[in-house]
C-alpha atoms as a PDB file:
ATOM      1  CA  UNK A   1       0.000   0.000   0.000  1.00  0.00           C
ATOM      2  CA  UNK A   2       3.280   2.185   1.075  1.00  0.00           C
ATOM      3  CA  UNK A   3       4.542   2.080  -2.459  1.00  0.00           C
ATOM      4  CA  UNK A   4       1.154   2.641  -4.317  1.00  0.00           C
ATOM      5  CA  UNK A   5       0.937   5.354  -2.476  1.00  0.00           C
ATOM      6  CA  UNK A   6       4.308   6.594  -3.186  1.00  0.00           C
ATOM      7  CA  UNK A   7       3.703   5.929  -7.218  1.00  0.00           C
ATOM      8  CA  UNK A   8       0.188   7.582  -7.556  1.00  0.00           C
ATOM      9  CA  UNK A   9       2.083  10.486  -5.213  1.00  0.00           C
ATOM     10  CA  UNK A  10       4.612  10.959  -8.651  1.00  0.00           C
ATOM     11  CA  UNK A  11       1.826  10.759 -10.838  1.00  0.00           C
ATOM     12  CA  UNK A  12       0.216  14.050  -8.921  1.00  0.00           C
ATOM     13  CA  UNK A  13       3.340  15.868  -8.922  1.00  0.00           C
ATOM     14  CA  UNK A  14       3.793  15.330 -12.497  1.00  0.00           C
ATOM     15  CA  UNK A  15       0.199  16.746 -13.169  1.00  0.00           C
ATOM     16  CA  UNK A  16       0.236  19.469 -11.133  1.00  0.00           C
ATOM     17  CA  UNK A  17       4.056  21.073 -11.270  1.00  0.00           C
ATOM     18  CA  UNK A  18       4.144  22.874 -14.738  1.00  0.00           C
ATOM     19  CA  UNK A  19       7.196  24.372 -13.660  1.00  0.00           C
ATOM     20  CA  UNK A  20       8.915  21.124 -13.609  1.00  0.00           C
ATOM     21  CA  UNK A  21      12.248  20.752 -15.015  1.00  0.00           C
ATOM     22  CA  UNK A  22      12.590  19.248 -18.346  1.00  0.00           C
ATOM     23  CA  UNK A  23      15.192  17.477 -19.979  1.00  0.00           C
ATOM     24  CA  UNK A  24      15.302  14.427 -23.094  1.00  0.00           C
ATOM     25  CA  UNK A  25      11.417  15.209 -23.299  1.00  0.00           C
ATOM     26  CA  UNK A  26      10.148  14.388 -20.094  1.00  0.00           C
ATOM     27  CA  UNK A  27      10.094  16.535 -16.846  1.00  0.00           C
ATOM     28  CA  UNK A  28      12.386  15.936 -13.860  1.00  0.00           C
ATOM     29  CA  UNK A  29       9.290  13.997 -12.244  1.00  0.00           C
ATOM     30  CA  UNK A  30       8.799  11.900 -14.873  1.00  0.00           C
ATOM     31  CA  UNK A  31      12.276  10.588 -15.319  1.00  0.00           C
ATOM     32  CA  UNK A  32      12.015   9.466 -11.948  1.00  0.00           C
ATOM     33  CA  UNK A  33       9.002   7.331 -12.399  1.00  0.00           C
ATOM     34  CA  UNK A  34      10.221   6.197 -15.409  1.00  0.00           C
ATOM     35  CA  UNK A  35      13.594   5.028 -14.083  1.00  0.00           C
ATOM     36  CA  UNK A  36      12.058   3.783 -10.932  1.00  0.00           C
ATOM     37  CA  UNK A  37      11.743  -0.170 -10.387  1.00  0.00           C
ATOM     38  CA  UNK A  38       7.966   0.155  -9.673  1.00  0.00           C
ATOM     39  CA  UNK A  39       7.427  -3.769  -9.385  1.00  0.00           C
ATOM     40  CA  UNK A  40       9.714  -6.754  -9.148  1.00  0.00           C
ATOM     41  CA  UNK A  41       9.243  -8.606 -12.447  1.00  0.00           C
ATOM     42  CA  UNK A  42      10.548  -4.748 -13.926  1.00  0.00           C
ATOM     43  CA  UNK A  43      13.486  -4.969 -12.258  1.00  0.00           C
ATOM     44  CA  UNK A  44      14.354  -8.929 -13.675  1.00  0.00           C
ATOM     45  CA  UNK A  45      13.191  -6.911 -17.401  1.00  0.00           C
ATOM     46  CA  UNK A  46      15.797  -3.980 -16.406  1.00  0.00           C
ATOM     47  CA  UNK A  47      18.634  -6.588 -15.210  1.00  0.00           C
ATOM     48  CA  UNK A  48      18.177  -8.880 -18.275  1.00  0.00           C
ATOM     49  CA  UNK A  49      17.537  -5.807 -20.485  1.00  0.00           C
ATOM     50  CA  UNK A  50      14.345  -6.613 -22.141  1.00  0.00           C
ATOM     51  CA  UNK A  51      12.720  -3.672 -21.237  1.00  0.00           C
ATOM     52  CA  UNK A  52      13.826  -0.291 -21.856  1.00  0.00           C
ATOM     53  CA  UNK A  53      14.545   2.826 -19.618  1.00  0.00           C
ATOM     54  CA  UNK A  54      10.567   4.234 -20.387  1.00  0.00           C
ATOM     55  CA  UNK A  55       9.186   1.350 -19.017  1.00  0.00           C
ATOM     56  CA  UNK A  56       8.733  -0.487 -22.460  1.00  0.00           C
ATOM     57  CA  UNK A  57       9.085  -4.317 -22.947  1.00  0.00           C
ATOM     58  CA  UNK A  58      11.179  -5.656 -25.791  1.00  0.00           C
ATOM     59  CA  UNK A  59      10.656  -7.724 -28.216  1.00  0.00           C
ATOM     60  CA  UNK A  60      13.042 -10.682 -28.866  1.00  0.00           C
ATOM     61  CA  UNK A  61      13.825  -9.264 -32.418  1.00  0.00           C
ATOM     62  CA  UNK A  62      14.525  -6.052 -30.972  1.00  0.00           C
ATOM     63  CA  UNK A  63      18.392  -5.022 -31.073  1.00  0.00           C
ATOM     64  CA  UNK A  64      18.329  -3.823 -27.789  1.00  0.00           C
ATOM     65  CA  UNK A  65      16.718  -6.891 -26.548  1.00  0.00           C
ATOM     66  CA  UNK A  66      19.646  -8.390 -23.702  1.00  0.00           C
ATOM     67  CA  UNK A  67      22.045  -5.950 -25.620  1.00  0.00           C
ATOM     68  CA  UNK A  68      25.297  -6.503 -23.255  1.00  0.00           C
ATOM     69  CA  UNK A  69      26.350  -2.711 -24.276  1.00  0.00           C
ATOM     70  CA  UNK A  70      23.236  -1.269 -23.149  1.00  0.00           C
ATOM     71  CA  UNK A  71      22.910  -3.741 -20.160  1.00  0.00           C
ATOM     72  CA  UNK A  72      26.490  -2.161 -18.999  1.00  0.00           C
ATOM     73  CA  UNK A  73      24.732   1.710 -18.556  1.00  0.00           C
ATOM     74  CA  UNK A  74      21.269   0.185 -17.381  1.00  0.00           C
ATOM     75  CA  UNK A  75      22.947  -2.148 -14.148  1.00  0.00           C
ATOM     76  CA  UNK A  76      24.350   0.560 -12.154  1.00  0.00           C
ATOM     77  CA  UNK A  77      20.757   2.009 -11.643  1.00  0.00           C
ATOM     78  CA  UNK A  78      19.582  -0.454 -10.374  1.00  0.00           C
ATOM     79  CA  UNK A  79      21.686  -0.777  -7.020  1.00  0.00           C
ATOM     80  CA  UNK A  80      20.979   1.470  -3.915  1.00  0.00           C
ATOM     81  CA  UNK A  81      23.768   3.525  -4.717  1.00  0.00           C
ATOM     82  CA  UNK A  82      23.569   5.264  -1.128  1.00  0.00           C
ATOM     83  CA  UNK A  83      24.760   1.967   0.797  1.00  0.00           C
ATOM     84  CA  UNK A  84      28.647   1.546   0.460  1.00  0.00           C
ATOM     85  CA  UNK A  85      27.897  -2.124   0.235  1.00  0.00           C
ATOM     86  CA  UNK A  86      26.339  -1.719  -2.927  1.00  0.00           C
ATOM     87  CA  UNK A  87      27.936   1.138  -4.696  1.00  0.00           C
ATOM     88  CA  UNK A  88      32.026   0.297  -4.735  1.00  0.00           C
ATOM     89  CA  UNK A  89      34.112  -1.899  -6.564  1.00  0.00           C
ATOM     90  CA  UNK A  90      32.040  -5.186  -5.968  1.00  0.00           C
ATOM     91  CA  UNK A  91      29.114  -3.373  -8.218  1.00  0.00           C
ATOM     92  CA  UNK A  92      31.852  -3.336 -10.563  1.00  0.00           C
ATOM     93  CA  UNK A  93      32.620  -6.546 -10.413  1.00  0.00           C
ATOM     94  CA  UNK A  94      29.390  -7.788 -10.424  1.00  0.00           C
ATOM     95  CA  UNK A  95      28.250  -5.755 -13.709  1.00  0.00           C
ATOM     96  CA  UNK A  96      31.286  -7.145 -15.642  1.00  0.00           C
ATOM     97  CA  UNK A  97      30.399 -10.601 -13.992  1.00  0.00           C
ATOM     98  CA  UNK A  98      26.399 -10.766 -15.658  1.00  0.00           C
ATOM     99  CA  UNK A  99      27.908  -9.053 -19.019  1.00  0.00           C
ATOM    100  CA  UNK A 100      30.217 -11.702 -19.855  1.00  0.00           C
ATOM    101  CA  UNK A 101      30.384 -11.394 -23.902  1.00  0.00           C
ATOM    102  CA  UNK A 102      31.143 -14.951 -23.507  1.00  0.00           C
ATOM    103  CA  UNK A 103      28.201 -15.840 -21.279  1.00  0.00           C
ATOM    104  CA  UNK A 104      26.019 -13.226 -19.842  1.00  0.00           C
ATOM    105  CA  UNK A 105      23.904 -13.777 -16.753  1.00  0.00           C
ATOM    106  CA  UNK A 106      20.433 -13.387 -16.994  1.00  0.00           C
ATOM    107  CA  UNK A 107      17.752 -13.361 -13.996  1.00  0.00           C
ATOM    108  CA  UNK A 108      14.827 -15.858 -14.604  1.00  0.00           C
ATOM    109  CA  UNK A 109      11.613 -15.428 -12.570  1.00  0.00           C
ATOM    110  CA  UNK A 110      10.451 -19.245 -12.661  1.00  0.00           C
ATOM    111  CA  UNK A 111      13.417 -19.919 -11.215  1.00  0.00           C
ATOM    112  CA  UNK A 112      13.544 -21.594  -7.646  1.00  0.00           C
ATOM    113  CA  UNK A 113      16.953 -20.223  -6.225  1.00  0.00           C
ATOM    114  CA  UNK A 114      14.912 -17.010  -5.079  1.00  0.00           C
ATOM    115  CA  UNK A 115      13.006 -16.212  -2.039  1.00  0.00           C
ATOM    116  CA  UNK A 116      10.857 -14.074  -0.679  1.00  0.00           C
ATOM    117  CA  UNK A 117      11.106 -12.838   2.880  1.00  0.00           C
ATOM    118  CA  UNK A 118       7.976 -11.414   4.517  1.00  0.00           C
ATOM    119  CA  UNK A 119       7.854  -9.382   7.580  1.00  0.00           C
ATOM    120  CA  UNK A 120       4.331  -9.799   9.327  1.00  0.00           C
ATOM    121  CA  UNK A 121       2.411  -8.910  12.349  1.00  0.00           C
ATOM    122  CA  UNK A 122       0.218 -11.658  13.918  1.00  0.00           C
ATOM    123  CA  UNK A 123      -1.936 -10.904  17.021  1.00  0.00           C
ATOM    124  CA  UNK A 124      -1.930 -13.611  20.293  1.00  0.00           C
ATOM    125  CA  UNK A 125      -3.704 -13.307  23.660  1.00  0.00           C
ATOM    126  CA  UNK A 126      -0.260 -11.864  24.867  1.00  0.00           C
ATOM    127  CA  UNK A 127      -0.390  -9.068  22.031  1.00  0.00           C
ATOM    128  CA  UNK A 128       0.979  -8.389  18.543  1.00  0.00           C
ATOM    129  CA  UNK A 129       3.699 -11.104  17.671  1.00  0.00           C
ATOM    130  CA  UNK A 130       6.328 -10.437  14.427  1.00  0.00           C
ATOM    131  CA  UNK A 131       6.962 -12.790  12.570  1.00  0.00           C
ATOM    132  CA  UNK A 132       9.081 -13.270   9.427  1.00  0.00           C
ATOM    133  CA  UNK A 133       8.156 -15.783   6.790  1.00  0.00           C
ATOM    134  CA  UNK A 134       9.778 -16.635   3.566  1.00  0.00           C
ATOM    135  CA  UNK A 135       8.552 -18.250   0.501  1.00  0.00           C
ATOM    136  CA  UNK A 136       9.492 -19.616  -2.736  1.00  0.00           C
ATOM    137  CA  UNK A 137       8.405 -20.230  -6.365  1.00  0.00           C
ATOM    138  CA  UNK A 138       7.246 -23.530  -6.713  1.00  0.00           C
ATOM    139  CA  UNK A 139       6.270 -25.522 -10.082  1.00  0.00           C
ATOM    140  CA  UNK A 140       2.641 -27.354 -10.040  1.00  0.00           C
ATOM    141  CA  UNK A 141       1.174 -28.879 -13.325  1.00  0.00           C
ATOM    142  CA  UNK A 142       2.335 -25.976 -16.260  1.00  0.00           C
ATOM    143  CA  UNK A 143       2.182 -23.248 -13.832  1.00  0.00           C
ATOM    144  CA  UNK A 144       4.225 -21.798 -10.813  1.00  0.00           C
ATOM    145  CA  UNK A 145       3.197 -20.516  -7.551  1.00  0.00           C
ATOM    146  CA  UNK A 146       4.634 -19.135  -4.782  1.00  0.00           C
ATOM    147  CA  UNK A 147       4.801 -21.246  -1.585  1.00  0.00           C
ATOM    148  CA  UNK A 148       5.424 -21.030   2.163  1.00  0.00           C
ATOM    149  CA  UNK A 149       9.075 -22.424   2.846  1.00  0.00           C
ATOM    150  CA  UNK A 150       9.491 -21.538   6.300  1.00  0.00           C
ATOM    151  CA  UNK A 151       9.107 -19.168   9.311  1.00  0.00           C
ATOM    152  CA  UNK A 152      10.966 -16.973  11.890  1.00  0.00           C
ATOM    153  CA  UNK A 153       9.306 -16.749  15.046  1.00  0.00           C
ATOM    154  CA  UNK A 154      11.342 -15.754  18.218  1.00  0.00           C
ATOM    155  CA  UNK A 155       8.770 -17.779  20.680  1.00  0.00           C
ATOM    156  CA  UNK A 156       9.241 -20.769  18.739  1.00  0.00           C
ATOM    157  CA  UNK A 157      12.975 -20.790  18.394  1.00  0.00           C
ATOM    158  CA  UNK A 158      13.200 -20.089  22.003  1.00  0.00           C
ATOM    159  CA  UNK A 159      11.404 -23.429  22.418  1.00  0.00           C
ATOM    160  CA  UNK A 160      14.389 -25.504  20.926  1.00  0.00           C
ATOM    161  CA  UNK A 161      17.831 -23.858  21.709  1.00  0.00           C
ATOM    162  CA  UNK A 162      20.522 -24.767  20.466  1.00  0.00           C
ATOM    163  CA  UNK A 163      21.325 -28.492  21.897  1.00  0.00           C
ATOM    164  CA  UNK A 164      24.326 -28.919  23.783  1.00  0.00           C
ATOM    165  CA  UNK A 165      27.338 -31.091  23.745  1.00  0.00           C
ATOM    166  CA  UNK A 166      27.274 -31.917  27.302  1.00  0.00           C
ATOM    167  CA  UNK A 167      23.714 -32.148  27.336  1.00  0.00           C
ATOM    168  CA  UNK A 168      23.454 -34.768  25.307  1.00  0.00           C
ATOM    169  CA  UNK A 169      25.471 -37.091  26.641  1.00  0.00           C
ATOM    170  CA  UNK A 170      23.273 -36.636  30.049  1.00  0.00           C
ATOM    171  CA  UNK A 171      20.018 -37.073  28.621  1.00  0.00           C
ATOM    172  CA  UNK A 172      20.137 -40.452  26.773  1.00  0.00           C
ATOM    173  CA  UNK A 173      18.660 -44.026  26.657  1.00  0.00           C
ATOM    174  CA  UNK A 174      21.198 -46.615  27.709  1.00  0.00           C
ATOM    175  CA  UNK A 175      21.279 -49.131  24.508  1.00  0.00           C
ATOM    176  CA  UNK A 176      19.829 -51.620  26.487  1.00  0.00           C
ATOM    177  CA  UNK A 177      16.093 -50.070  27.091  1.00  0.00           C
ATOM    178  CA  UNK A 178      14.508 -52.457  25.113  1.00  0.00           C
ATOM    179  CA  UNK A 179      15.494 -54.973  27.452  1.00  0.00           C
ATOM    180  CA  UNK A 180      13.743 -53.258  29.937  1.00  0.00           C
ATOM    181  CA  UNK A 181      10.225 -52.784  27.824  1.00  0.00           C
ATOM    182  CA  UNK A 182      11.518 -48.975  27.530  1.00  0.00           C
ATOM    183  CA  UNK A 183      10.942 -48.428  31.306  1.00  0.00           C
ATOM    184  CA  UNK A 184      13.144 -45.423  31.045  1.00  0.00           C
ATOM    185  CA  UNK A 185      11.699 -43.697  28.829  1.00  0.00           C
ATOM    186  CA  UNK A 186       9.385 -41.927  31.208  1.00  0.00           C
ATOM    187  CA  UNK A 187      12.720 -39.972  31.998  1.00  0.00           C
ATOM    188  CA  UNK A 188      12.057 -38.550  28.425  1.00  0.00           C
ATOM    189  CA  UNK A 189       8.319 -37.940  28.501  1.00  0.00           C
ATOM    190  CA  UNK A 190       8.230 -36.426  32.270  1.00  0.00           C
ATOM    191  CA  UNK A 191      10.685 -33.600  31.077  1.00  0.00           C
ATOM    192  CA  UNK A 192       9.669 -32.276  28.561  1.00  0.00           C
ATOM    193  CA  UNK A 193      12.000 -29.044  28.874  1.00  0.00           C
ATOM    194  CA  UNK A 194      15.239 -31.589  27.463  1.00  0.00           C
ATOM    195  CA  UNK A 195      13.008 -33.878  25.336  1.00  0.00           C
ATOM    196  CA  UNK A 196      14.347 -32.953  21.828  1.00  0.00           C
ATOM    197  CA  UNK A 197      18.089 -34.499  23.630  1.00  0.00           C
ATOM    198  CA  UNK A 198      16.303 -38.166  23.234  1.00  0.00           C
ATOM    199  CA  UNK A 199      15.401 -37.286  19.462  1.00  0.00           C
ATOM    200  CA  UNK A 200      18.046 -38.548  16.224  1.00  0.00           C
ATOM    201  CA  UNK A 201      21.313 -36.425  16.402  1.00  0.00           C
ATOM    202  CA  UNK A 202      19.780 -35.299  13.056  1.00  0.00           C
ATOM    203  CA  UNK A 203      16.840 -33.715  14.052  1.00  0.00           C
ATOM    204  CA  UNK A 204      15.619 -30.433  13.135  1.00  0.00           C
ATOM    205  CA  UNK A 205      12.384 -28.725  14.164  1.00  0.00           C
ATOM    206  CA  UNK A 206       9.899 -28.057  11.591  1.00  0.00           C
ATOM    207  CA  UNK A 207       8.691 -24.407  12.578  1.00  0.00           C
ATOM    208  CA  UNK A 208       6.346 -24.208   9.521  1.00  0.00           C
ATOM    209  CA  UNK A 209       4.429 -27.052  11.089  1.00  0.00           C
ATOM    210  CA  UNK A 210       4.512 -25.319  14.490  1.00  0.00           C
ATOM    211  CA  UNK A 211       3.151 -22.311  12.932  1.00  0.00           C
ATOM    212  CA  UNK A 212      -0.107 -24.022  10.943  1.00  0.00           C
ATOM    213  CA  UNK A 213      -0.732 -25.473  14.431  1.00  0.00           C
ATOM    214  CA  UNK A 214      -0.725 -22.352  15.844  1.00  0.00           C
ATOM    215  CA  UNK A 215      -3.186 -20.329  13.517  1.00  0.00           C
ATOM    216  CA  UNK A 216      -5.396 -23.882  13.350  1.00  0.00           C
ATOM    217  CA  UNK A 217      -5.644 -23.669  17.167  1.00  0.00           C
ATOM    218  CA  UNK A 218      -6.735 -20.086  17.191  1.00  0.00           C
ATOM    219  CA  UNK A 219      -3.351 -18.937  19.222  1.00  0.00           C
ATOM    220  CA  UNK A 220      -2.265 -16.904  16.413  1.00  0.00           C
ATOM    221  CA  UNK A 221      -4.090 -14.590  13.930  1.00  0.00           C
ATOM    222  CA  UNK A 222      -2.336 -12.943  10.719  1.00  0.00           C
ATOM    223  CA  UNK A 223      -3.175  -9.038  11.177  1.00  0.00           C
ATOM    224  CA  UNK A 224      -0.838  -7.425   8.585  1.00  0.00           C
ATOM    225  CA  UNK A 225       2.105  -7.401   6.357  1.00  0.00           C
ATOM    226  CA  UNK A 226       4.542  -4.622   7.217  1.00  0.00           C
ATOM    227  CA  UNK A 227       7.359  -5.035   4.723  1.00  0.00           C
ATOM    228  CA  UNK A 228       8.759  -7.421   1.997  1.00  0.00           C
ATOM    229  CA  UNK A 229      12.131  -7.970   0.672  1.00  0.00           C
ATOM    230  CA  UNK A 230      13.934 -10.642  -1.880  1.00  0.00           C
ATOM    231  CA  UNK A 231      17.000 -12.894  -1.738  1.00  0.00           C
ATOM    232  CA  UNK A 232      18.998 -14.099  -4.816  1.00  0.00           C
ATOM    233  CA  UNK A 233      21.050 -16.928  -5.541  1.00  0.00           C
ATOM    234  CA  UNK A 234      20.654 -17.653  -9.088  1.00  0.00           C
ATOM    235  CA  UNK A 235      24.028 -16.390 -10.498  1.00  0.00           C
ATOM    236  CA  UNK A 236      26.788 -18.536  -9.602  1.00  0.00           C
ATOM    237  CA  UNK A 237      29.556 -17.266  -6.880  1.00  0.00           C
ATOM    238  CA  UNK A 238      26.766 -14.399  -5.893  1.00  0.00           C
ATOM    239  CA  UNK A 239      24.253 -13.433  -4.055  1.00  0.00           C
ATOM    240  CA  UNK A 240      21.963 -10.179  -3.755  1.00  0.00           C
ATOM    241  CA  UNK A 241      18.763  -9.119  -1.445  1.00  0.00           C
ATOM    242  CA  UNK A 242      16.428  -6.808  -3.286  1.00  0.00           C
ATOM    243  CA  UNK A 243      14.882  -4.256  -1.062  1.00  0.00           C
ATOM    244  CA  UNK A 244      11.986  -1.792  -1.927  1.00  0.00           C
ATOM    245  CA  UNK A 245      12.899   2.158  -1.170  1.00  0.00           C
ATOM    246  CA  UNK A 246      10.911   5.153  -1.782  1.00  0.00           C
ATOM    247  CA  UNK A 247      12.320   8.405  -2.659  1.00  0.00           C
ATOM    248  CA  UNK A 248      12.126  11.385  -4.589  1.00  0.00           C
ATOM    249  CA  UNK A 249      15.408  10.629  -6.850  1.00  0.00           C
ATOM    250  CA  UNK A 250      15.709   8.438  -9.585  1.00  0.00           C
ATOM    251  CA  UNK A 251      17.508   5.598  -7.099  1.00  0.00           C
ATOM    252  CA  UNK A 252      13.775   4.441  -5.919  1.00  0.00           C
ATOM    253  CA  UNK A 253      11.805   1.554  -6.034  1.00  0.00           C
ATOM    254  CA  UNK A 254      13.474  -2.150  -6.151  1.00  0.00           C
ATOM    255  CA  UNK A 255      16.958  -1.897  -6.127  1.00  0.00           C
ATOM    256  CA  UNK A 256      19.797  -4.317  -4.962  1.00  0.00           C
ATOM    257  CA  UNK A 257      20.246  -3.751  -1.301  1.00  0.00           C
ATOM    258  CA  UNK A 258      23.279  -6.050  -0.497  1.00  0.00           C
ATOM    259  CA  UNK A 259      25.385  -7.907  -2.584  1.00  0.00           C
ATOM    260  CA  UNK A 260      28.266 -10.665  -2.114  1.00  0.00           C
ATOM    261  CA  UNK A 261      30.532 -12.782  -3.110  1.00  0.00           C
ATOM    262  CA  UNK A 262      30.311 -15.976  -2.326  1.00  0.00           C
ATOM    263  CA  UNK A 263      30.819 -19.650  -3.640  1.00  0.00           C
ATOM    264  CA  UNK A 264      28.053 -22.472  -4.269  1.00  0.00           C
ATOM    265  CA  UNK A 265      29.047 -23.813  -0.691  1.00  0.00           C
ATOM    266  CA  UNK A 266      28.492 -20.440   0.712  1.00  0.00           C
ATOM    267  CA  UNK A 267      25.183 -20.242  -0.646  1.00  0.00           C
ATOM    268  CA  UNK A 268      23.849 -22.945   1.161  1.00  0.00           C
ATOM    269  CA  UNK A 269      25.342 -21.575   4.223  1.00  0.00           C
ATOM    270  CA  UNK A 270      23.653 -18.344   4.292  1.00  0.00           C
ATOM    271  CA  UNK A 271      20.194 -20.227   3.210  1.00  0.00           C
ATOM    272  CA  UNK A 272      20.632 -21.891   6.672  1.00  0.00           C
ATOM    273  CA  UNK A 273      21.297 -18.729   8.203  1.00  0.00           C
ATOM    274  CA  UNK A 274      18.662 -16.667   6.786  1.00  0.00           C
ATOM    275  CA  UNK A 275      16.524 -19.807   7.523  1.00  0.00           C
ATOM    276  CA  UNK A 276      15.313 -18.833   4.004  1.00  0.00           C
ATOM    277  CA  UNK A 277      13.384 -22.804   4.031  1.00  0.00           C
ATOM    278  CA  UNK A 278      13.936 -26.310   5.749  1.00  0.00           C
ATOM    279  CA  UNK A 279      17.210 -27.411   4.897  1.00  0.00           C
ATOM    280  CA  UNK A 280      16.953 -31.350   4.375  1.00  0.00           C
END
C-alpha cells in the first residue's frame, strides 16, 4: 500500500508542477518514475535488459533486446547507490560478472533459487507477535506458484535452543532399554523441557508445522504485512537481497540492497542462516 501510495504520489506531482524541469522530453518527475523499479518482475526486465529505460518491454527481435552494451549503462541504476555495500568496486565486479560477452547472466523469474522474505504482524492473547516468513516459487502442473518455505518466530525458536554437547550425553537411553520394555523412557516424557536431547542427532524442528498449528488452534491470527524484501542466488559465486525504497530521486523503487561474493558452498550456508526454508 506504502509504495502505491508513493507511485500515484509521482503521478500528482507530475500533473500538477508545470514548472517542472525538463530534460530528453520528459520533466524531472517523470524521469524518476520512469527510471524507478515500480514492481519486481521490472526490475528482472531492467537486469536482463528486455525492457527499456521508459518502461517499455522488448521484443526478442529487438536489437536492444539483452544488448550486453546497453545492459552495462542500465545495471548501475539499479543498485541502492547510497549503501557503500552496494555502490564500490564489488558493483563493478558484479556488472562485468552478468555481461560476460562470452556468457552473460540473466535473472529468470520461474526460477527456484529465489526467495521471498515477509515481515508480518500476527496478534496472540499476549499481544501483537512479528513474525518473518519466507517463501518460494514452486512448479505445479504448467504453472508456478509461490509457496510457504518456512518461518521466523522468536517464541518458537526459544522453544528448541541450540542443543548442547554436554547435554546430550546426560540425557540419553542406555542401549539396552529395550530390554527393559523402555521403562526409562518416562525420563524422556516427564521432562519435557530436554526432550528434543532423546530425538536422532539429526533432528531439526519443523517451525512451519509449528506455525499451521498455531493459527489452526486459534493462538495466532495474521493481522498485517509490514514489509517485503527478496533474496537471490541464481548467479553462480553471488548473491543479492532486493529491497523496496521510496524516494524522490531516480535511485527508488526495487533496487539491490546487499550484494556478495560468495561460492556455491556459501550459498547454502547463508540459506541456513537466513533460515530462508527447511534445509533437508
Amino acid at each position: 500500500m506504502q509504495r502505491l501510495i508513493s507511485v500515484i504520489a509521482i503521478f500528482v506531482i507530475v500533473i500538477s508542477s508545470g514548472n517542472a524541469q525538463s530534460f530528453n522530453g520528459f520533466t524531472e518527475d517523470e524521469s524518476v518514475l520512469h527510471k524507478m523499479n515500480k514492481q519486481v518482475g521490472q526490475f528482472v526486465h531492467r537486469f536482463n535488459m528486455e525492457e527499456d529505460q521508459f518502461g517499455k518491454v522488448l521484443p526478442k527481435n529487438d536489437s536492444r533486446f539483452r544488448n550486453n552494451e546497453m545492459r552495462l549503462k542500465m545495471l548501475p541504476g539499479i543498485f541502492d547507490n547510497y549503501n557503500p555495500r552496494t555502490s564500490g568496486n564489488l558493483k563493478k565486479y558484479f556488472i562485468v560478472d552478468v555481461t560476460n560477452e562470452n556468457q552473460p547472466v540473466y535473472l529468470d523469474f520461474l526460477d527456484n533459487d529465489w526467495y521471498a522474505e515477509v515481515s508480518a504482524t500476527f496478534s496472540s492473547k499476549s499481544g501483537d507477535e512479528n513474525l518473518i516468513l519466507f517463501l518460494k516459487i514452486e512448479q505445479e502442473n504448467l504453472g508456478t506458484k509461490w509457496v510457504l518455505s518456512n518461518v521466523y518466530f522468536r517464541n518458537l525458536y526459544k522453544l528448541f535452543p541450540k542443543t548442547d554437547t554436554a547435554d546430550q550425553q546426560k540425557y540419553f537411553l542406555h542401549p539396552q532399554s529395550h530390554e527393559l520394555d523402555f521403562m526409562n523412557l518416562h525420563r524422556a516424557l516427564d521432562n519435557p523441557q530436554q526432550i528434543e536431547y532423546y530425538a536422532s542427532t539429526n533432528y531439526q524442528p519443523d517451525y512451519l508445522t509449528l506455525l499451521f498449528y498455531l493459527m489452526k488452534t486459534g493462538q495466532l491470527k495474521f493481522k498485517q504485512i509490514d514489509g517485503v524484501k527478496f533474496h537471490f542466488f541464481q548467479i553462480r559465486n553471488w548473491y543479492f537481497e532486493l529491497s523496496y525504497f521510496n524516494r524522490n530521486d531516480t535511485n527508488s523503487g526495487w533496487l539491490i540492497s546487499n550484494l556478495l561474493y560468495v561460492n556455491e558452498k556459501e550459498k547454502q550456508e547463508l540459506i541456513k542462516t537466513y533460515k530462508l526454508c527447511v534445509v533437508e
